[in-house]
PDB file of N, CA and C in Angstrom:
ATOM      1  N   UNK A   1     -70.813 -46.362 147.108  1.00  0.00           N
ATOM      2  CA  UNK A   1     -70.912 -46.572 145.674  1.00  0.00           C
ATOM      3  C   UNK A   1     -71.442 -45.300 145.028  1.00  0.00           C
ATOM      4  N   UNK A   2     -70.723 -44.602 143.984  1.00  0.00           N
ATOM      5  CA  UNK A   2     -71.240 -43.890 143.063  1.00  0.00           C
ATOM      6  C   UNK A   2     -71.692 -44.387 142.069  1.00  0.00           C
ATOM      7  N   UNK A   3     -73.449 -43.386 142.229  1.00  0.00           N
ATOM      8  CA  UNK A   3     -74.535 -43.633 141.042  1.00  0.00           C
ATOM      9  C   UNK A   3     -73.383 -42.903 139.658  1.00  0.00           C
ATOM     10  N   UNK A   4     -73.773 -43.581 138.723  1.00  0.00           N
ATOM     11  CA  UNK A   4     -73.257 -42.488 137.296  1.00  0.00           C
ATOM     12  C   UNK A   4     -74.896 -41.555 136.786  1.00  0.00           C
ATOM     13  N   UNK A   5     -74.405 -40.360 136.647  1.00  0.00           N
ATOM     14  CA  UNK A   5     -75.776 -39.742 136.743  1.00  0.00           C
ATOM     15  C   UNK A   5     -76.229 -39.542 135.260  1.00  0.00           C
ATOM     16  N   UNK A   6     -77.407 -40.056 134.865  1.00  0.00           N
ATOM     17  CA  UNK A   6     -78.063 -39.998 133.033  1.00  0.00           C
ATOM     18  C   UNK A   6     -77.893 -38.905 132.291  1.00  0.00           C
ATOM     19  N   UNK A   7     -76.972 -38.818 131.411  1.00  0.00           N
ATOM     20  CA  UNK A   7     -77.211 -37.418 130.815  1.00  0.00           C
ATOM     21  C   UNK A   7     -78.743 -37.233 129.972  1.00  0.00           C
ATOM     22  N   UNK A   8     -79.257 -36.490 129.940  1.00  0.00           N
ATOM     23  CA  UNK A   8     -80.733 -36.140 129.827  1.00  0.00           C
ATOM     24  C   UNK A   8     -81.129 -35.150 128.502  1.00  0.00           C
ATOM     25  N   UNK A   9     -79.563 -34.740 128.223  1.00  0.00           N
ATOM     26  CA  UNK A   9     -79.662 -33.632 127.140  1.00  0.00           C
ATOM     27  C   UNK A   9     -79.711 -34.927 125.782  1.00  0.00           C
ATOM     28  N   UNK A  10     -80.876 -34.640 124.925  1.00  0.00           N
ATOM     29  CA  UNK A  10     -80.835 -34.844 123.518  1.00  0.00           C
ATOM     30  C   UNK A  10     -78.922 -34.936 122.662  1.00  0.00           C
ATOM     31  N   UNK A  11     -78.960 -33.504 122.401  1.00  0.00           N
ATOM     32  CA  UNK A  11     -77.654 -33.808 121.911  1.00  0.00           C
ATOM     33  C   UNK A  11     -76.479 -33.616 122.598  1.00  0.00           C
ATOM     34  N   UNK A  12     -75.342 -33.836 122.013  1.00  0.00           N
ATOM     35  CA  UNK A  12     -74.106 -33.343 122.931  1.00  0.00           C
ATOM     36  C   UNK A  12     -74.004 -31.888 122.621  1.00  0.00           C
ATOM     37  N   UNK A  13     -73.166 -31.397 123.725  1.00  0.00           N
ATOM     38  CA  UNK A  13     -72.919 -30.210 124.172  1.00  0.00           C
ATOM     39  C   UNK A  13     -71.048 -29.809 123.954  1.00  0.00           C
ATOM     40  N   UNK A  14     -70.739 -28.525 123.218  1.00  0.00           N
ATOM     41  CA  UNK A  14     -69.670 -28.719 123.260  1.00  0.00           C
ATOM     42  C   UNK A  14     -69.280 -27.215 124.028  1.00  0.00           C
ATOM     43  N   UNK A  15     -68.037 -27.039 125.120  1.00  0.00           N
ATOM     44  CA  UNK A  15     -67.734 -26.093 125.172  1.00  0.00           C
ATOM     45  C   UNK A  15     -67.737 -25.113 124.272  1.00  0.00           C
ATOM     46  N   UNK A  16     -67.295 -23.631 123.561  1.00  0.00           N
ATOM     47  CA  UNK A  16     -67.635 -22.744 122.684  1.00  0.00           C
ATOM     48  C   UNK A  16     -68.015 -21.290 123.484  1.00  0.00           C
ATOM     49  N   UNK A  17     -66.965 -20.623 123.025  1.00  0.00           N
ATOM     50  CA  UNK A  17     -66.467 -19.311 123.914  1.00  0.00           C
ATOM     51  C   UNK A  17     -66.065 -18.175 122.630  1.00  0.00           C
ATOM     52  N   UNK A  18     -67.314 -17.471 122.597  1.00  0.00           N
ATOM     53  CA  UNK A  18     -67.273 -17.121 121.028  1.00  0.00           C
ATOM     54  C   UNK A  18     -68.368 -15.811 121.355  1.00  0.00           C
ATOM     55  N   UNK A  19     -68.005 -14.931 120.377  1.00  0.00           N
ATOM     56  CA  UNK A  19     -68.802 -13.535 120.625  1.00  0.00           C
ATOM     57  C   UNK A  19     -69.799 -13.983 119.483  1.00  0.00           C
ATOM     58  N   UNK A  20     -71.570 -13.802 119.778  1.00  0.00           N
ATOM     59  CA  UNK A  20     -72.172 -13.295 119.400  1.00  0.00           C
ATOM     60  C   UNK A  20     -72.775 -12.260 119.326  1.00  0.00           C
ATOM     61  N   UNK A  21     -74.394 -12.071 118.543  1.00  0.00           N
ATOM     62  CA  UNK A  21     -74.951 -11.005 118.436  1.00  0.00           C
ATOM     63  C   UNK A  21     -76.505 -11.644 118.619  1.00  0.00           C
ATOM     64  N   UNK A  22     -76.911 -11.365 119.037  1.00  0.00           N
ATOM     65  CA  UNK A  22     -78.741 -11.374 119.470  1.00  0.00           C
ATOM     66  C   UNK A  22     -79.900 -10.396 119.386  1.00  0.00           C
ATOM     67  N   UNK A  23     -80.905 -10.574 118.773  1.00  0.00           N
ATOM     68  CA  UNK A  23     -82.326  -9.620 119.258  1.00  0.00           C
ATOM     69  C   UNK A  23     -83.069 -10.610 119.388  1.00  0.00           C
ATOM     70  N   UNK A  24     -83.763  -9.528 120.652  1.00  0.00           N
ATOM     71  CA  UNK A  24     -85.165 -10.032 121.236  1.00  0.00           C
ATOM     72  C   UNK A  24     -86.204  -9.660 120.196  1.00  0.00           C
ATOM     73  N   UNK A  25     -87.240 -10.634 119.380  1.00  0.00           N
ATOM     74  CA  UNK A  25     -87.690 -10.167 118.339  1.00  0.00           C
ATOM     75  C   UNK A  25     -89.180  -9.088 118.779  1.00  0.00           C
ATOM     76  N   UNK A  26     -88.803  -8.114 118.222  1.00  0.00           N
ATOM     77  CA  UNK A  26     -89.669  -7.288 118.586  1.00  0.00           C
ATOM     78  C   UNK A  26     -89.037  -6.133 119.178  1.00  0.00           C
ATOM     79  N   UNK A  27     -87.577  -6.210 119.067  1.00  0.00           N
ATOM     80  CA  UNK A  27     -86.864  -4.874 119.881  1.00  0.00           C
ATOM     81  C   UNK A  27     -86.180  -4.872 118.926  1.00  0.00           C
ATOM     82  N   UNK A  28     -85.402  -3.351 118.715  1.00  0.00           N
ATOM     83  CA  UNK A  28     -84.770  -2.824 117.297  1.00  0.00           C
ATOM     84  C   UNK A  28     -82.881  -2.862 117.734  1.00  0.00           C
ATOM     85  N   UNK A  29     -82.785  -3.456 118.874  1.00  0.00           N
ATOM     86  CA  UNK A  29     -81.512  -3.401 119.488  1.00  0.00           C
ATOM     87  C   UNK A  29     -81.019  -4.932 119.463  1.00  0.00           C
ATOM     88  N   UNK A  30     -79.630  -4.798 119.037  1.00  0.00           N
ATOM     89  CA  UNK A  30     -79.162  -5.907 118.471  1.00  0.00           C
ATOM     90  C   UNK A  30     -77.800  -5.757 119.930  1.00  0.00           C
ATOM     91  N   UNK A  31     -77.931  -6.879 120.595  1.00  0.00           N
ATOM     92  CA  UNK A  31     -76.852  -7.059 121.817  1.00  0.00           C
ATOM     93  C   UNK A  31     -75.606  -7.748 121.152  1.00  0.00           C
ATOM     94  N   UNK A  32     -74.811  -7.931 121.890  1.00  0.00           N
ATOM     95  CA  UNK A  32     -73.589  -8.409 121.835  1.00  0.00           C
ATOM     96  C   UNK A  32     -73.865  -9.680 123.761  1.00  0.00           C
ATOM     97  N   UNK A  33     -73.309 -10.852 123.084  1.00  0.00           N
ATOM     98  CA  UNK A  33     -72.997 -11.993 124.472  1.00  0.00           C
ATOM     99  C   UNK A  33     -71.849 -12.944 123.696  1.00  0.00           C
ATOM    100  N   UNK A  34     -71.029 -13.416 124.415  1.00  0.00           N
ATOM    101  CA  UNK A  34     -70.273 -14.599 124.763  1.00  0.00           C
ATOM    102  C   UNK A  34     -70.760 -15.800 125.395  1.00  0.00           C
ATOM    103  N   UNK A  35     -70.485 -16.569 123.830  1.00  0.00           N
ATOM    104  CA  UNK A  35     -71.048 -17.910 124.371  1.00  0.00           C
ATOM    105  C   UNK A  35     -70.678 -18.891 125.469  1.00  0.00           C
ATOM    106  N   UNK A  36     -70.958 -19.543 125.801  1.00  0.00           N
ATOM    107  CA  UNK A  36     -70.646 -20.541 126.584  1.00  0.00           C
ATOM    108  C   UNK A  36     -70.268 -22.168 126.163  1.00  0.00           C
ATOM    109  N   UNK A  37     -71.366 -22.646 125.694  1.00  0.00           N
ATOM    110  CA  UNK A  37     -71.363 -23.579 125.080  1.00  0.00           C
ATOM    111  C   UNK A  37     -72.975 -24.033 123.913  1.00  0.00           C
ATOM    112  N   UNK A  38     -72.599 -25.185 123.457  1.00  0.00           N
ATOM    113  CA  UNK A  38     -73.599 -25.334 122.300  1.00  0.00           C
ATOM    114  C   UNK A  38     -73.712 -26.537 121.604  1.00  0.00           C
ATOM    115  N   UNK A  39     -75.531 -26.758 121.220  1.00  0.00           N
ATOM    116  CA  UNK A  39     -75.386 -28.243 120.522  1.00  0.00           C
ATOM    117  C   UNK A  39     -76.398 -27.702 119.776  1.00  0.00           C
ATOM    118  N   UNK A  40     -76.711 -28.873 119.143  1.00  0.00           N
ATOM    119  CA  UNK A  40     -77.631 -28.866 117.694  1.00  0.00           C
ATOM    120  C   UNK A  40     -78.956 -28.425 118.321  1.00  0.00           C
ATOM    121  N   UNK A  41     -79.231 -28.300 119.835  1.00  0.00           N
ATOM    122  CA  UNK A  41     -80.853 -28.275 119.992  1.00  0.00           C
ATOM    123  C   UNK A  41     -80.671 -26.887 120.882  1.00  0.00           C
ATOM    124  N   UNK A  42     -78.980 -25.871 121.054  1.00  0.00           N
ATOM    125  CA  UNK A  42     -79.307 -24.552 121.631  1.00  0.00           C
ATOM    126  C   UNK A  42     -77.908 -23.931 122.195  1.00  0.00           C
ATOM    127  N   UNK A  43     -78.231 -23.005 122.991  1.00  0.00           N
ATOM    128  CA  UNK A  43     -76.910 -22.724 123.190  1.00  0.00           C
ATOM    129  C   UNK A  43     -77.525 -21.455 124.036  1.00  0.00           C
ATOM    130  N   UNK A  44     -76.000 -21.773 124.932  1.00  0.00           N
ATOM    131  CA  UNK A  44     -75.698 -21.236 126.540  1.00  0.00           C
ATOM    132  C   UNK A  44     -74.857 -19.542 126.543  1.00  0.00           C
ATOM    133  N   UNK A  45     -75.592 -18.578 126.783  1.00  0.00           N
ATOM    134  CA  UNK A  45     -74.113 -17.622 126.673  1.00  0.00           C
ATOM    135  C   UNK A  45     -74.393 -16.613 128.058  1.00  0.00           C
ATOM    136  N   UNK A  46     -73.550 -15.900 127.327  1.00  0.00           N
ATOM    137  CA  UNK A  46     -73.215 -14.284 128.630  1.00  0.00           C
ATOM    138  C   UNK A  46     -73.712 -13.275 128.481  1.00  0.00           C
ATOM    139  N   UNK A  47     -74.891 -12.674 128.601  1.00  0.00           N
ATOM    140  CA  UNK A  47     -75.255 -11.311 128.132  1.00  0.00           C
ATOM    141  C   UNK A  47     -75.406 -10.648 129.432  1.00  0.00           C
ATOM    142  N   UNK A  48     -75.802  -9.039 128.920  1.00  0.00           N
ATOM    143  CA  UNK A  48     -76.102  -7.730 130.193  1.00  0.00           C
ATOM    144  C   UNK A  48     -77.422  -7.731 130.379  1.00  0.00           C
ATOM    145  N   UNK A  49     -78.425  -8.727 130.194  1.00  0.00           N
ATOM    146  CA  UNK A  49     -79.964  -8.137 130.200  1.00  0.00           C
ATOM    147  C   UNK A  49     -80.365  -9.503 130.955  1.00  0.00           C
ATOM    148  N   UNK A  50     -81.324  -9.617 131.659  1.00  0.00           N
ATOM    149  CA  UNK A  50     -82.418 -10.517 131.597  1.00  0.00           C
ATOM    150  C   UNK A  50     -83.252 -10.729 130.795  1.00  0.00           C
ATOM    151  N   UNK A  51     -83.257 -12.321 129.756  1.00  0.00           N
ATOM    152  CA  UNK A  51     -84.155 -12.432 129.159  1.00  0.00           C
ATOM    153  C   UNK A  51     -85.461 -13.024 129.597  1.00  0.00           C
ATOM    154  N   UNK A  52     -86.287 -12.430 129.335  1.00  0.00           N
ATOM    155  CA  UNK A  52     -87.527 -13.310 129.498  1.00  0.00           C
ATOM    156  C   UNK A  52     -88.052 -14.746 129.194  1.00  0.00           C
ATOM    157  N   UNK A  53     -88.003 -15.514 129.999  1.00  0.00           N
ATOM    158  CA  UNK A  53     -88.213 -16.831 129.128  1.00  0.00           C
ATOM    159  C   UNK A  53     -89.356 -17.102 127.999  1.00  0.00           C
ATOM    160  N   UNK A  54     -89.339 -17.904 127.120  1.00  0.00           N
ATOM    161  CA  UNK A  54     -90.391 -17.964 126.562  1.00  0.00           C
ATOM    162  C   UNK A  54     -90.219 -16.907 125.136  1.00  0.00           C
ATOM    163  N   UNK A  55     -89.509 -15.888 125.227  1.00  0.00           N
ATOM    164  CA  UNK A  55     -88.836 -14.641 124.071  1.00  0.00           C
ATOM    165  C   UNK A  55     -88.087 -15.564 123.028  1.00  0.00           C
ATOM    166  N   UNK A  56     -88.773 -15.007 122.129  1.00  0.00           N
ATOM    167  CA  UNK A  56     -87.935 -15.193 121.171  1.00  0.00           C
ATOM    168  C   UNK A  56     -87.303 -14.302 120.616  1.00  0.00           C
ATOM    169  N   UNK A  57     -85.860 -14.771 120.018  1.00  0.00           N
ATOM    170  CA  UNK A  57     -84.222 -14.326 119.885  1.00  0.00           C
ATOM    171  C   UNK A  57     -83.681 -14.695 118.575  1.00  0.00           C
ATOM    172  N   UNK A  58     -83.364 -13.689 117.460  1.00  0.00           N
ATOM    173  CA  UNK A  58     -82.917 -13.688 116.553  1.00  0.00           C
ATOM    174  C   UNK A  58     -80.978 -13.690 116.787  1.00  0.00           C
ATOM    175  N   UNK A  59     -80.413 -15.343 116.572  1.00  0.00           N
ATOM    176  CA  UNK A  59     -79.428 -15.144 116.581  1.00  0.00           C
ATOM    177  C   UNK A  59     -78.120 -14.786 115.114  1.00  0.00           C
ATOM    178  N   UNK A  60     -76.732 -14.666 115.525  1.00  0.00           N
ATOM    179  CA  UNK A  60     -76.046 -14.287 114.295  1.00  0.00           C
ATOM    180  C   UNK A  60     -74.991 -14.935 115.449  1.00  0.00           C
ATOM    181  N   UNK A  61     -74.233 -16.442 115.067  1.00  0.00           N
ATOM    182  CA  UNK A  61     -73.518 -16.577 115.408  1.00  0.00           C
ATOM    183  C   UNK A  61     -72.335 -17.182 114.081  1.00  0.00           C
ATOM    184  N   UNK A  62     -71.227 -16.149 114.261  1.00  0.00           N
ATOM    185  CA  UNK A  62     -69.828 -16.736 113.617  1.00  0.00           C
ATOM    186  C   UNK A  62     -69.530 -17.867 114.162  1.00  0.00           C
ATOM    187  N   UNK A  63     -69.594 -19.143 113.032  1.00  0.00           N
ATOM    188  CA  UNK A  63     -68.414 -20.490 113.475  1.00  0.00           C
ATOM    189  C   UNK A  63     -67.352 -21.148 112.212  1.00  0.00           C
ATOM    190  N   UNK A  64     -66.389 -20.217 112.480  1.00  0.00           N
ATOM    191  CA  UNK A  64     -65.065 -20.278 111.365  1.00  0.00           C
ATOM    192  C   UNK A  64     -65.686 -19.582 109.838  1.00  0.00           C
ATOM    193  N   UNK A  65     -65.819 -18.573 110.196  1.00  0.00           N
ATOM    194  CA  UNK A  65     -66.225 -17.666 109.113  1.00  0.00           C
ATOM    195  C   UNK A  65     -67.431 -17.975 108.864  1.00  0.00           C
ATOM    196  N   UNK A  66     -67.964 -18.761 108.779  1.00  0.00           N
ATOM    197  CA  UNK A  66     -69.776 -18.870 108.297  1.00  0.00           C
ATOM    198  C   UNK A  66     -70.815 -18.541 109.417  1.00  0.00           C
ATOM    199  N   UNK A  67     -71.341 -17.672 109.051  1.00  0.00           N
ATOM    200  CA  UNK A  67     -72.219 -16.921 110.073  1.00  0.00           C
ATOM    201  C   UNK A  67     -73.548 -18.034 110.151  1.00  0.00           C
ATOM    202  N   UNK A  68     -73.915 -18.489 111.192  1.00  0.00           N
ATOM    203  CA  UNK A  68     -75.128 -18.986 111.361  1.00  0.00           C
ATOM    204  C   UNK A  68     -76.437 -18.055 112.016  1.00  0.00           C
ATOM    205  N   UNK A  69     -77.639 -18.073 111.417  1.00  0.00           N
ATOM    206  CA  UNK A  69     -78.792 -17.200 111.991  1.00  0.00           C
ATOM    207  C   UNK A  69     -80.301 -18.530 112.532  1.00  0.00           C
ATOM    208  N   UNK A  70     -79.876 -18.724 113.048  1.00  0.00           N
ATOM    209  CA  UNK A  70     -81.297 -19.467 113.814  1.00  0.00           C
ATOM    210  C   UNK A  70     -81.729 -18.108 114.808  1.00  0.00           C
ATOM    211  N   UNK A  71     -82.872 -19.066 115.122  1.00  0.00           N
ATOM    212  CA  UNK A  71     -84.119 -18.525 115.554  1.00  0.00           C
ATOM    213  C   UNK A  71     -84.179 -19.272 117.130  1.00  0.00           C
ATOM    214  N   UNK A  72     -84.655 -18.480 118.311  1.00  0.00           N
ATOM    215  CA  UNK A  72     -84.201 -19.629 119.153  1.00  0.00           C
ATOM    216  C   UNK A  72     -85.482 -18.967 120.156  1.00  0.00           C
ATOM    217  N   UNK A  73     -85.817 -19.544 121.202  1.00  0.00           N
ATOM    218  CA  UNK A  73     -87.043 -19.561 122.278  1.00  0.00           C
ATOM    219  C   UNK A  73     -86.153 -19.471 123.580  1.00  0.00           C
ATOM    220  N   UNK A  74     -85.580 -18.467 124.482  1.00  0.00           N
ATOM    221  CA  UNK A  74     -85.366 -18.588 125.719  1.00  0.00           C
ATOM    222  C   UNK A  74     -86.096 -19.569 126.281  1.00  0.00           C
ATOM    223  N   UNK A  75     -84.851 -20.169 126.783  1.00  0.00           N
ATOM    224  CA  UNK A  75     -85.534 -21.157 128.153  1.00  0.00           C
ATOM    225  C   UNK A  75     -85.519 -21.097 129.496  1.00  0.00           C
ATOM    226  N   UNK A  76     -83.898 -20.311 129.930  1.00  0.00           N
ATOM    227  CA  UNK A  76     -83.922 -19.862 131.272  1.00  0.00           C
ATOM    228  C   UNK A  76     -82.916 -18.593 131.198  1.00  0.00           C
ATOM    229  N   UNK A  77     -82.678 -17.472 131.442  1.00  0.00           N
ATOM    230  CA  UNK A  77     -81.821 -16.492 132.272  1.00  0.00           C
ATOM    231  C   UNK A  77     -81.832 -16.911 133.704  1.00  0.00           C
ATOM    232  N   UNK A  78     -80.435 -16.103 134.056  1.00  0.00           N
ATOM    233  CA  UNK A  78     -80.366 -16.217 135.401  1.00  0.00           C
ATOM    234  C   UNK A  78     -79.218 -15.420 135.688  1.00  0.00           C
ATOM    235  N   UNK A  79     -78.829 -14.198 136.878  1.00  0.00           N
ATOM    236  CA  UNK A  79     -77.673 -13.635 136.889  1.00  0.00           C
ATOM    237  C   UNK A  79     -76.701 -14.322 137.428  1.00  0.00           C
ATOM    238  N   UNK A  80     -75.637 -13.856 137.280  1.00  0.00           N
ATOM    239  CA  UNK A  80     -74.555 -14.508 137.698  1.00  0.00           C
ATOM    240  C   UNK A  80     -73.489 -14.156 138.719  1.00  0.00           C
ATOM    241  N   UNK A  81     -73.531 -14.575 139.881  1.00  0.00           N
ATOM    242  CA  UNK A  81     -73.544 -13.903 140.678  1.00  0.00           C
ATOM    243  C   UNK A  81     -71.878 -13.254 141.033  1.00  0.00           C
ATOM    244  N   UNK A  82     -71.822 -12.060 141.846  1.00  0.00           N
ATOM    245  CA  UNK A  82     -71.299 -11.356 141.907  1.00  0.00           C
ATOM    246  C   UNK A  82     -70.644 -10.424 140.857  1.00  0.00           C
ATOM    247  N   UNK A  83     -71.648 -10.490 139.504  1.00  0.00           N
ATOM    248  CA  UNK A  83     -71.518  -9.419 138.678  1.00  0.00           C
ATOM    249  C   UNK A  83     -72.213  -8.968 138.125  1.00  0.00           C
ATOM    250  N   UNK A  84     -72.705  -8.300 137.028  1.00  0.00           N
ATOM    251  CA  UNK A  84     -74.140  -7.195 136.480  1.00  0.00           C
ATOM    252  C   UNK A  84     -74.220  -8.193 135.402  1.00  0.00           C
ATOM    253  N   UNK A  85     -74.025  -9.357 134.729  1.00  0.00           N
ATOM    254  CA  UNK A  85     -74.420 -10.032 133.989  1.00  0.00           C
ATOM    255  C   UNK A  85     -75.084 -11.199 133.895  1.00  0.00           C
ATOM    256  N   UNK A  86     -75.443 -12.100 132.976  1.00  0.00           N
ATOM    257  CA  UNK A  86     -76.448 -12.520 133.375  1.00  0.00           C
ATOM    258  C   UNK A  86     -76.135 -13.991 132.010  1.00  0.00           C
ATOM    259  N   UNK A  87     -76.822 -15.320 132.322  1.00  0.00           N
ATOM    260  CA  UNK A  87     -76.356 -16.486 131.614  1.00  0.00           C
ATOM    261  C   UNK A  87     -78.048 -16.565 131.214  1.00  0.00           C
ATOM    262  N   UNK A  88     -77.794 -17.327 129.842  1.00  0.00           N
ATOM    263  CA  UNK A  88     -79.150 -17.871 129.365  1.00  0.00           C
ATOM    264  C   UNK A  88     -78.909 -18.769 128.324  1.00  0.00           C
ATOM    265  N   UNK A  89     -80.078 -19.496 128.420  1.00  0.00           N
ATOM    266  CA  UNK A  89     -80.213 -20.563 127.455  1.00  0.00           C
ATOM    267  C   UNK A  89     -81.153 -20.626 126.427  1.00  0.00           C
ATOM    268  N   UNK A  90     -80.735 -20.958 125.439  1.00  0.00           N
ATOM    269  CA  UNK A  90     -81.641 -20.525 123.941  1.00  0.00           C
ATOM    270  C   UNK A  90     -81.865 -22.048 123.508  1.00  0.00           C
ATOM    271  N   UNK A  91     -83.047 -22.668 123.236  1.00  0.00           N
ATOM    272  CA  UNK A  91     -83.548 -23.427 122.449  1.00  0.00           C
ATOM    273  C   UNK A  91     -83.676 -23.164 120.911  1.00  0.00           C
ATOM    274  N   UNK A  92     -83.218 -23.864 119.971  1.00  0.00           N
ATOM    275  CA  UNK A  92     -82.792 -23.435 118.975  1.00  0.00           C
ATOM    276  C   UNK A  92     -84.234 -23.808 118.258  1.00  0.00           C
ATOM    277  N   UNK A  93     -85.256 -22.886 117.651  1.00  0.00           N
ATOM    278  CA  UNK A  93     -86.556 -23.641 116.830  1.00  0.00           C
ATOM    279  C   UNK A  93     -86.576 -22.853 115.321  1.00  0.00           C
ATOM    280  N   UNK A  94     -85.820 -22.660 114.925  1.00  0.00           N
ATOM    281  CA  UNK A  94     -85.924 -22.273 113.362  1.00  0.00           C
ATOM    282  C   UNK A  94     -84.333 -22.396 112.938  1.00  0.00           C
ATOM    283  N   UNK A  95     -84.042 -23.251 112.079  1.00  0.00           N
ATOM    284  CA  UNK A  95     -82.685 -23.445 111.594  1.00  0.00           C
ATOM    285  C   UNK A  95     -82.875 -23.798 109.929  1.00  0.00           C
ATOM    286  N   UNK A  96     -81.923 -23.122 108.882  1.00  0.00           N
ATOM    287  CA  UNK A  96     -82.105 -23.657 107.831  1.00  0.00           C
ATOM    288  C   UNK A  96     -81.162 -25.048 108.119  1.00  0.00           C
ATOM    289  N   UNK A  97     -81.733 -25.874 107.018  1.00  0.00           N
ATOM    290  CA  UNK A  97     -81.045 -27.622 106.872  1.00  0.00           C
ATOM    291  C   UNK A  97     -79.446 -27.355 106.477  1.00  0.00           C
ATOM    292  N   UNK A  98     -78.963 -25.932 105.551  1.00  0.00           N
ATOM    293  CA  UNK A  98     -77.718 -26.291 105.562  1.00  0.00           C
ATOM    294  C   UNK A  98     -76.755 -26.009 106.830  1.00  0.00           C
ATOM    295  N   UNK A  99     -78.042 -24.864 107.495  1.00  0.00           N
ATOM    296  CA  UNK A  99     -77.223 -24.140 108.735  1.00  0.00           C
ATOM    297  C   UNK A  99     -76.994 -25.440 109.846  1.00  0.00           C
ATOM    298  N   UNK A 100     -77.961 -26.107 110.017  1.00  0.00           N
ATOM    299  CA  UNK A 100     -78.620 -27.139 111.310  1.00  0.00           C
ATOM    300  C   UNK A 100     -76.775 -28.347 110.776  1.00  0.00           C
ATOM    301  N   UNK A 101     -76.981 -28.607 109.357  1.00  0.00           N
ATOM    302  CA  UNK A 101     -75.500 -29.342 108.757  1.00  0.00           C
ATOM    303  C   UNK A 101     -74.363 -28.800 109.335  1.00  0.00           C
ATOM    304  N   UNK A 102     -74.333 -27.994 109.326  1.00  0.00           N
ATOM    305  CA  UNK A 102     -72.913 -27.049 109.242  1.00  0.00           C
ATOM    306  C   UNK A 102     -72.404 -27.364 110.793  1.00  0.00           C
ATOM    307  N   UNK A 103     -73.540 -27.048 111.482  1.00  0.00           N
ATOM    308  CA  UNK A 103     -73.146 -27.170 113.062  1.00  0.00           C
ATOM    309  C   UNK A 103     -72.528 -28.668 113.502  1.00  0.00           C
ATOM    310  N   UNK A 104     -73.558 -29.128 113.122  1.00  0.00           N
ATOM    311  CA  UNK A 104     -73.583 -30.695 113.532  1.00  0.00           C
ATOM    312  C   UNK A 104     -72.485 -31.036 113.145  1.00  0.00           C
ATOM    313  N   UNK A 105     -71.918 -30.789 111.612  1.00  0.00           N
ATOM    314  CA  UNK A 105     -70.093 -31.474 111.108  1.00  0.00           C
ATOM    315  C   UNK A 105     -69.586 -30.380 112.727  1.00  0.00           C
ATOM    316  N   UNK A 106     -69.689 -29.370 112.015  1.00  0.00           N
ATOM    317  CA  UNK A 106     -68.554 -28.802 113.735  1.00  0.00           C
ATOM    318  C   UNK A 106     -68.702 -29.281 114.860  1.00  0.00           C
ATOM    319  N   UNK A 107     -69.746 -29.395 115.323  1.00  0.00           N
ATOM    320  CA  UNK A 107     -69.773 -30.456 117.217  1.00  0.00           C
ATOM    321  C   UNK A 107     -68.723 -31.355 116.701  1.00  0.00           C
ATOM    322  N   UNK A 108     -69.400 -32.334 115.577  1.00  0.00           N
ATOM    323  CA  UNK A 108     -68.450 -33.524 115.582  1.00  0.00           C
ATOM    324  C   UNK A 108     -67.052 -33.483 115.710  1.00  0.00           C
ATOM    325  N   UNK A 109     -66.752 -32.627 114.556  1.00  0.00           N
ATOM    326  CA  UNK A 109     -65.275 -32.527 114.764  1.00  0.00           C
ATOM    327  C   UNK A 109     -64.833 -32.115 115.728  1.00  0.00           C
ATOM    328  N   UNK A 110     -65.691 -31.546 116.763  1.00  0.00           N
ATOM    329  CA  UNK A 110     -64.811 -30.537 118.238  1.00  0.00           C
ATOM    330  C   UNK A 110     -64.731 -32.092 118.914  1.00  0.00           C
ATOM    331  N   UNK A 111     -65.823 -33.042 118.632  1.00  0.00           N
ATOM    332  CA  UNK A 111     -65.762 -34.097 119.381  1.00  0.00           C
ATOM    333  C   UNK A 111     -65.060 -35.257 118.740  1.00  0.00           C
ATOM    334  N   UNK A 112     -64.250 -34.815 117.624  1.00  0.00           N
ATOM    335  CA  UNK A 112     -63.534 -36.166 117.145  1.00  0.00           C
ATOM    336  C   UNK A 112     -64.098 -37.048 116.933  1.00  0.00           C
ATOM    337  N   UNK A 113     -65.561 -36.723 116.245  1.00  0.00           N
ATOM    338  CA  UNK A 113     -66.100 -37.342 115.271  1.00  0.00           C
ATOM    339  C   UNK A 113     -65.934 -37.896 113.892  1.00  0.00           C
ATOM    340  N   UNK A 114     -65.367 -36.779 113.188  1.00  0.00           N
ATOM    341  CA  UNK A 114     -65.132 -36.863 111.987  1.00  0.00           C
ATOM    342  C   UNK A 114     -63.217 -37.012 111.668  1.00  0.00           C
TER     343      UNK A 114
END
């Protein structure tokens, strides 16, 4: 018999394969990563650095022309293996209410919500 295993994440998660832009706040260098995926409480991508967990990350992500800028708290890096890059996860803790809106209609609709 297969257990069905609890999903544990708060919100849903939607695939999302999309170039952003990031700083580590407190560094004057603005990166470039490819996302992975993303929900209302963070989001997964591809960068060249190890982040430090616990850093906080000034993001700029394009979704259909409207640029979103939250504020987000590393939660884990980790490289990826057999190449010089590296995956991380951003907890999202500063969002304006129209930005935090904007997303949430888009999950939905990726999820045939709306």
């Amino acid at each position: 018999m297969v257990e069905k295993i609890k999903e544990r994440r708060e919100f849903p998660r939607i695939n999302l394969s999309i170039a952003l832009r990031y700083q580590v706040r407190g560094s004057r260098e603005v990166n470039n990563a490819l996302s992975r995926d993303i929900s209302l409480g963070g989001i997964r991508f591809r960068n060249g650095q190890f982040l430090i967990p616990t850093s906080e990350v000034a993001l700029e992500i394009n979704l259909l022309s409207y640029i979103l800028r939250p504020i987000g708290r590393v939660v884990w890096s980790q490289p990826i293996p057999h190449s010089n890059t590296y995956q991380s996860g951003i907890e999202f803790t500063e969002f304006t209410p129209q930005e935090r809106i904007y997303l949430k209609e888009y999950i939905d609709m990726q999820l045939g919500k709306l």
